[in-house]
C-alpha atoms as a PDB file:
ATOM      1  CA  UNK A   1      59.144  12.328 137.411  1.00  0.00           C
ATOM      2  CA  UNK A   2      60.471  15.835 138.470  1.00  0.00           C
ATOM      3  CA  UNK A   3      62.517  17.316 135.720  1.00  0.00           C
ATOM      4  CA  UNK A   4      65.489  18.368 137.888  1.00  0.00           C
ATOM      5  CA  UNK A   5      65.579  14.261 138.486  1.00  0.00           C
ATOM      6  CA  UNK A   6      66.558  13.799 135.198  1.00  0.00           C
ATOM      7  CA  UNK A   7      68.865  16.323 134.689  1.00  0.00           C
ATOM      8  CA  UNK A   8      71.262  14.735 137.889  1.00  0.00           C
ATOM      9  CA  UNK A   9      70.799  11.172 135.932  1.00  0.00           C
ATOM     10  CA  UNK A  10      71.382  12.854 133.304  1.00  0.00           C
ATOM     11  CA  UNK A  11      74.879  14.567 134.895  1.00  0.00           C
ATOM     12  CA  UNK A  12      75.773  11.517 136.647  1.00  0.00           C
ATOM     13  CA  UNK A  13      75.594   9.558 133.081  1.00  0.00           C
ATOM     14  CA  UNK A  14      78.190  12.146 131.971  1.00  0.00           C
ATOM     15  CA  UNK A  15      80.857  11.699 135.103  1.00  0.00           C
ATOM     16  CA  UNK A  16      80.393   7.811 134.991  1.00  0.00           C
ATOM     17  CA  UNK A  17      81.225   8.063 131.087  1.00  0.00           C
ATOM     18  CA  UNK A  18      84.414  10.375 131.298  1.00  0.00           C
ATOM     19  CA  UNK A  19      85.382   8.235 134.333  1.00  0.00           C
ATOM     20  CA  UNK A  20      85.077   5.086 131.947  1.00  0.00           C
ATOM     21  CA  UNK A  21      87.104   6.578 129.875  1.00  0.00           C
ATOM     22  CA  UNK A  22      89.698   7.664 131.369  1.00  0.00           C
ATOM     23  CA  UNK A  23      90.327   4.456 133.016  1.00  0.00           C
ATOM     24  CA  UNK A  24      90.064   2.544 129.579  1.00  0.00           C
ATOM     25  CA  UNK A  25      93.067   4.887 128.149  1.00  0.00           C
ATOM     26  CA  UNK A  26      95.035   4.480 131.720  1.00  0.00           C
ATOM     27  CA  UNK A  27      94.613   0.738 131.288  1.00  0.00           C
ATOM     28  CA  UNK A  28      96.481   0.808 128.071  1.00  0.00           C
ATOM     29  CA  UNK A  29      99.234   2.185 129.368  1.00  0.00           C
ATOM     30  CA  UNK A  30      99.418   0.214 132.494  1.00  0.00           C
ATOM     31  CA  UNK A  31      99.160  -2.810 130.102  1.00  0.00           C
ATOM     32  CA  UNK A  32     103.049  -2.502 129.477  1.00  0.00           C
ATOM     33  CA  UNK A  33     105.478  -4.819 131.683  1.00  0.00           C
ATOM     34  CA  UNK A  34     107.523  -2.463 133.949  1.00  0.00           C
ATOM     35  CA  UNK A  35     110.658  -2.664 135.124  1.00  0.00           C
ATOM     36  CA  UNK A  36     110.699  -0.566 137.954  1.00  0.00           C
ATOM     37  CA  UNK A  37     108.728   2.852 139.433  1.00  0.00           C
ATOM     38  CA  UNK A  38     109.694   6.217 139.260  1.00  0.00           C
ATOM     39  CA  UNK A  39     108.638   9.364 141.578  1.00  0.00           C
ATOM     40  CA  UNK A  40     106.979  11.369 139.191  1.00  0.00           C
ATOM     41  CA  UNK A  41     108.666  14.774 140.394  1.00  0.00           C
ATOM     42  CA  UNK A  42     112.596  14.956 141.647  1.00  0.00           C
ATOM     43  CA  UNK A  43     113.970  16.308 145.067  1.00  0.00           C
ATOM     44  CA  UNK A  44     114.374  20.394 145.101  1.00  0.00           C
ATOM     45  CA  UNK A  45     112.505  20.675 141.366  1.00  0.00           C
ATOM     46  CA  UNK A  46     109.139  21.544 142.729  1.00  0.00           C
ATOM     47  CA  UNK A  47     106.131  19.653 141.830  1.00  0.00           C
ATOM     48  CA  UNK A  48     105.742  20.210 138.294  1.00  0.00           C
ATOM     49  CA  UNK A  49     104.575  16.989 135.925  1.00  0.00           C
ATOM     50  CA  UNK A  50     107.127  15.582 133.764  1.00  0.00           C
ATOM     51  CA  UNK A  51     107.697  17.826 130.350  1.00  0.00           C
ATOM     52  CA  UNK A  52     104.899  20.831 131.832  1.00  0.00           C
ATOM     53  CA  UNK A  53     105.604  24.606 131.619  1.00  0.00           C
ATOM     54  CA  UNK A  54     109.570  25.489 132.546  1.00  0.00           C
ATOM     55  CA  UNK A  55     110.675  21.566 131.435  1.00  0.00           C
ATOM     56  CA  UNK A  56     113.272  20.900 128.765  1.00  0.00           C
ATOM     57  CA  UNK A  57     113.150  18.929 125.781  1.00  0.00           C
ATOM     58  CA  UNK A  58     116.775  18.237 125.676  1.00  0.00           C
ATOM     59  CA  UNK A  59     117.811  14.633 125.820  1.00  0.00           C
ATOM     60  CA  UNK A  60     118.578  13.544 129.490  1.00  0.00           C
ATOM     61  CA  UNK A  61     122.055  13.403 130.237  1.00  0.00           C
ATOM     62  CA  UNK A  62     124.022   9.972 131.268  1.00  0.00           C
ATOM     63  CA  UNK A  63     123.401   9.252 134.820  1.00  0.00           C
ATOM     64  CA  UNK A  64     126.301   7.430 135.458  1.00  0.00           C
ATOM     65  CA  UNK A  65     130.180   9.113 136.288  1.00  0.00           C
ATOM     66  CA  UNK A  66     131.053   7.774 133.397  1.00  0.00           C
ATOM     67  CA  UNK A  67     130.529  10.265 130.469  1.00  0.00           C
ATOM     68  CA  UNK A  68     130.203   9.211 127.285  1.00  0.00           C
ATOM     69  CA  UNK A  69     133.220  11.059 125.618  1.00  0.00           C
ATOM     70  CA  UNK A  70     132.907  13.873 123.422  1.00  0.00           C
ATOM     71  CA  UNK A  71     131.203  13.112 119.835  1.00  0.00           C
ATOM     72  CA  UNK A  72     129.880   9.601 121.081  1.00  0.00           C
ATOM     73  CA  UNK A  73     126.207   9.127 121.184  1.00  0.00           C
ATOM     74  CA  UNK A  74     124.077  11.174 123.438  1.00  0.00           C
ATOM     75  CA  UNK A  75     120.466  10.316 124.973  1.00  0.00           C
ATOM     76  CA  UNK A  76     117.822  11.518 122.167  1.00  0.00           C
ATOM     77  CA  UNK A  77     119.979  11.221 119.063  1.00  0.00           C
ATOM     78  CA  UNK A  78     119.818   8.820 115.940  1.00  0.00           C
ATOM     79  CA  UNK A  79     122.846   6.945 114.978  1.00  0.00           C
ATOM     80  CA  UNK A  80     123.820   4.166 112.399  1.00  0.00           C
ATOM     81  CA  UNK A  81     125.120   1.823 114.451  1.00  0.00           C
ATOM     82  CA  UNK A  82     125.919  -1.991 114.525  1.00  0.00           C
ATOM     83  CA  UNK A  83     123.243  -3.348 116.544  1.00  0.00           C
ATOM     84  CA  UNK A  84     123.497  -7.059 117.675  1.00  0.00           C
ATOM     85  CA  UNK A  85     119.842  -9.248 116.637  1.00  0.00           C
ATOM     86  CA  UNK A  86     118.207 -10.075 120.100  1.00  0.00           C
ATOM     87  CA  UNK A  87     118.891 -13.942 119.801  1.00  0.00           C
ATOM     88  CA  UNK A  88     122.986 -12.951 119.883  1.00  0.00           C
ATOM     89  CA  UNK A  89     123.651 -14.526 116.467  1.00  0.00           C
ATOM     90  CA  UNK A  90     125.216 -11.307 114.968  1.00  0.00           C
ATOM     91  CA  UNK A  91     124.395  -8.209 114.363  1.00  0.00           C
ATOM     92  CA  UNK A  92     123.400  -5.684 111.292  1.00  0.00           C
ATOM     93  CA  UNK A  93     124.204  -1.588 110.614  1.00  0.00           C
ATOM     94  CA  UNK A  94     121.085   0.129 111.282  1.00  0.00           C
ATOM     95  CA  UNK A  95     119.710   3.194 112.631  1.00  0.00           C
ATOM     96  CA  UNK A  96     118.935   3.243 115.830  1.00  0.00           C
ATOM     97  CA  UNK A  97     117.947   5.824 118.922  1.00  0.00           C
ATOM     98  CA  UNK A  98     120.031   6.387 121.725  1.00  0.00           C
ATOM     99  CA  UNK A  99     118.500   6.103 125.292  1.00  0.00           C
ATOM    100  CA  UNK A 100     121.253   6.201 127.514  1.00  0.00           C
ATOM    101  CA  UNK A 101     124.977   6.353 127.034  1.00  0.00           C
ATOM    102  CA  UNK A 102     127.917   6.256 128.582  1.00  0.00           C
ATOM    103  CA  UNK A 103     131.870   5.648 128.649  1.00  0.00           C
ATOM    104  CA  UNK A 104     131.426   2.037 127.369  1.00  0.00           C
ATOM    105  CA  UNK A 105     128.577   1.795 124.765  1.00  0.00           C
ATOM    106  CA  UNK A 106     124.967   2.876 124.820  1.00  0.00           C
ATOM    107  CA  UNK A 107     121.087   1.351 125.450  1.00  0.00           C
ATOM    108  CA  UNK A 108     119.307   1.825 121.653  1.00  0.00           C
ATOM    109  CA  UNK A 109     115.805   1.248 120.194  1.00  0.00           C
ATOM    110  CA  UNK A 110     116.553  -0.706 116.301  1.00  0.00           C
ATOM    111  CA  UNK A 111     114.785   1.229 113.740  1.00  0.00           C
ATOM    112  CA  UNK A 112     113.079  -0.759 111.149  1.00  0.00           C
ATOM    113  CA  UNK A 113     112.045   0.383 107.799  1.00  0.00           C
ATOM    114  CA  UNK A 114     109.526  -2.825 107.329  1.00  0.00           C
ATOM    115  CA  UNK A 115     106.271  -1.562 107.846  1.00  0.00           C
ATOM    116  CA  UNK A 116     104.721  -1.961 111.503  1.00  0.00           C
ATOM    117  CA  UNK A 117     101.824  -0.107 111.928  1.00  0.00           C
ATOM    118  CA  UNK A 118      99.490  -2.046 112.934  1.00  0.00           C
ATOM    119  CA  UNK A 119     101.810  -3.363 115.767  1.00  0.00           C
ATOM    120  CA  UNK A 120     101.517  -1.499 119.499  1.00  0.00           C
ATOM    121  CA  UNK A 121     105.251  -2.311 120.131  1.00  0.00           C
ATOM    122  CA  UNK A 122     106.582   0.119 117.348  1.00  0.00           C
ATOM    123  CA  UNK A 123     106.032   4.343 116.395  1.00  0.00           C
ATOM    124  CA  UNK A 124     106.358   5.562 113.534  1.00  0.00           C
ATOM    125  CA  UNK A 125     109.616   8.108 112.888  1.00  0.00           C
ATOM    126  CA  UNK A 126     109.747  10.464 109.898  1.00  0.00           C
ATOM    127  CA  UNK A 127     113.037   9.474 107.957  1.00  0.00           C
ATOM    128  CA  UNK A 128     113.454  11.897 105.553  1.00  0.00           C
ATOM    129  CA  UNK A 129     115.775  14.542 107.069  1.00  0.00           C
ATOM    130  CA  UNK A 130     118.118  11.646 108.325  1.00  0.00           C
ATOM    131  CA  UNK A 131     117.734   8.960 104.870  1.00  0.00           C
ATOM    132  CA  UNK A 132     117.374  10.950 102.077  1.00  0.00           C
ATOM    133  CA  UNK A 133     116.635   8.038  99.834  1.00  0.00           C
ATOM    134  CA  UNK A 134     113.745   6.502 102.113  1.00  0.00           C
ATOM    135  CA  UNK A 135     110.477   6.508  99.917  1.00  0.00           C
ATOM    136  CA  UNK A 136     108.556   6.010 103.838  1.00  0.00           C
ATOM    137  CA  UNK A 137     108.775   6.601 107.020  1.00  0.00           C
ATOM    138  CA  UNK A 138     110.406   3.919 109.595  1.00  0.00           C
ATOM    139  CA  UNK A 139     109.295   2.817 112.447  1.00  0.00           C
ATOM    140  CA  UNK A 140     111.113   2.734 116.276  1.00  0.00           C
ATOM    141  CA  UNK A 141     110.419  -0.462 118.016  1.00  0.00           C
ATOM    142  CA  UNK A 142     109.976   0.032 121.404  1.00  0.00           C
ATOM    143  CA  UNK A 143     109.772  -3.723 122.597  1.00  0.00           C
ATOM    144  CA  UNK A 144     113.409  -4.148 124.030  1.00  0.00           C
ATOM    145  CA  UNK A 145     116.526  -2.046 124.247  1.00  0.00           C
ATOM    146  CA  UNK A 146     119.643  -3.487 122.733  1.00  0.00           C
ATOM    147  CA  UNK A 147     123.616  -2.456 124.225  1.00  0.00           C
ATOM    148  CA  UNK A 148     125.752  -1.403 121.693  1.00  0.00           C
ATOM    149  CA  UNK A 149     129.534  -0.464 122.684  1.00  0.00           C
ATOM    150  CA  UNK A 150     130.825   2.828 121.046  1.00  0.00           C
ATOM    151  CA  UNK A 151     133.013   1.567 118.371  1.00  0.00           C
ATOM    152  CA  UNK A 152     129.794  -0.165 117.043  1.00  0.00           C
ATOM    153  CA  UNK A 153     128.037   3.664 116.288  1.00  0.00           C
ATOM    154  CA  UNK A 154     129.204   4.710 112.319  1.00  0.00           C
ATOM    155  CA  UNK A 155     127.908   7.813 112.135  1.00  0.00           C
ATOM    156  CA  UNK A 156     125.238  10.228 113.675  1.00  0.00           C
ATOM    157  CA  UNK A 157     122.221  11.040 111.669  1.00  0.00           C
ATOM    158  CA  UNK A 158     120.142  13.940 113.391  1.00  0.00           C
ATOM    159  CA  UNK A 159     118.668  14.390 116.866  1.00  0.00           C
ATOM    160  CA  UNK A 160     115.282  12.782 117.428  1.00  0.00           C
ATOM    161  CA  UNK A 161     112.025  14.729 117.004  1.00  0.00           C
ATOM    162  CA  UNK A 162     111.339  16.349 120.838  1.00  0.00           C
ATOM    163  CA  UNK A 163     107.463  15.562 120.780  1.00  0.00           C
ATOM    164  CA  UNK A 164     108.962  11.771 119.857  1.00  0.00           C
ATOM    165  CA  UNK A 165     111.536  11.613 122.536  1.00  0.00           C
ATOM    166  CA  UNK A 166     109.194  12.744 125.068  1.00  0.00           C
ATOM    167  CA  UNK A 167     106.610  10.313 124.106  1.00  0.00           C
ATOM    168  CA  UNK A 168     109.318   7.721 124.234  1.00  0.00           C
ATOM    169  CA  UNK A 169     111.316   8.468 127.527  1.00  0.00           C
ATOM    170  CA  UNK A 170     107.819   8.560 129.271  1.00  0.00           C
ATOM    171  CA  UNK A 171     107.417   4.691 128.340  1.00  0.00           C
ATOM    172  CA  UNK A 172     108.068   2.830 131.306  1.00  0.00           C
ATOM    173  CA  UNK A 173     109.741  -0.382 130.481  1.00  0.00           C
ATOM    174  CA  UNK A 174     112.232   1.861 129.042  1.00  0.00           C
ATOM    175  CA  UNK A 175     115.969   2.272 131.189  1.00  0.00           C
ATOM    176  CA  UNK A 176     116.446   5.786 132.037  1.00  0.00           C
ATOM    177  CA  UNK A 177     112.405   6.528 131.153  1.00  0.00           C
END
């Protein structure tokens, strides 16, 4: 068998593989339900990709006329907040981040200090700048917004990590991701 035979198997091996896996990690991605599609560049703001060079890290502001007024939660932050359970029985005072705000309340992700790690539906958040008496970090769960109005939020804790938020607004299942 010639030996430049061997060296194209040999390259083709290689492509196949890095194809392989690049469609394994999109698959893991594409594995979350989705709500709906978004273009991934805007009208007039060239073609760059979501967060490349030039793109800020600040939280996106409210896309609605109504603005959230001033000192109410803003898209990005952490609040303590009292966020209603998912089955509508009540509600508890946790922390929570804010994904989209506006006049009349805001969309948040609960914040849970019970450990979920091994879980795909929550990230891990660093607490300590924010809960100075946390012995761990807590985790964001990312499985389904919950609408708090704006006299539920207590008090704001501390803006959200950027390389977080990013990773978090890109989900999308997420409103305003």
């Amino acid at each position: 068998m010639p030996e430049w035979l061997l060296w194209a198997a040999a390259v083709a091996l290689a492509v196949a593989a890095g194809w392989a896996w690049n469609e394994w990690r999109r698959g893991a991605r594409d594995d979350a339900p989705r709500r709906r599609e978004r273009p991934r560049t805007r009208p007039g703001r060239g073609t760059a990709s979501p967060g490349g060079p030039g793109r800020s890290t600040a939280p996106p502001r409210p896309r609605t006329a109504e603005r959230a007024p001033a000192g109410a939660p803003r898209p990005g932050e952490i609040w303590w907040a009292d966020v209603p359970y998912a089955d509508g029985t009540g509600s508890k005072v946790r922390p929570c981040l804010v994904l989209r705000a506006d006049a009349r309340g805001a969309d948040v992700l609960k914040i849970t200090s019970q450990d979920k790690s091994g879980r795909d539906d929550h990230v891990r958040i660093p607490t300590r700048e924010w809960d100075p008496g946390a012995d761990h970090d807590s985790f964001v769960d990312l499985a389904e917004p919950a609408h708090v109005p704006l006299v539920g939020f207590s008090r704001h804790a501390v803006a959200c990590d950027p390389a977080l938020w990013r990773r978090i607004r890109r989900l999308p299942h997420l409103p305003g991701a």
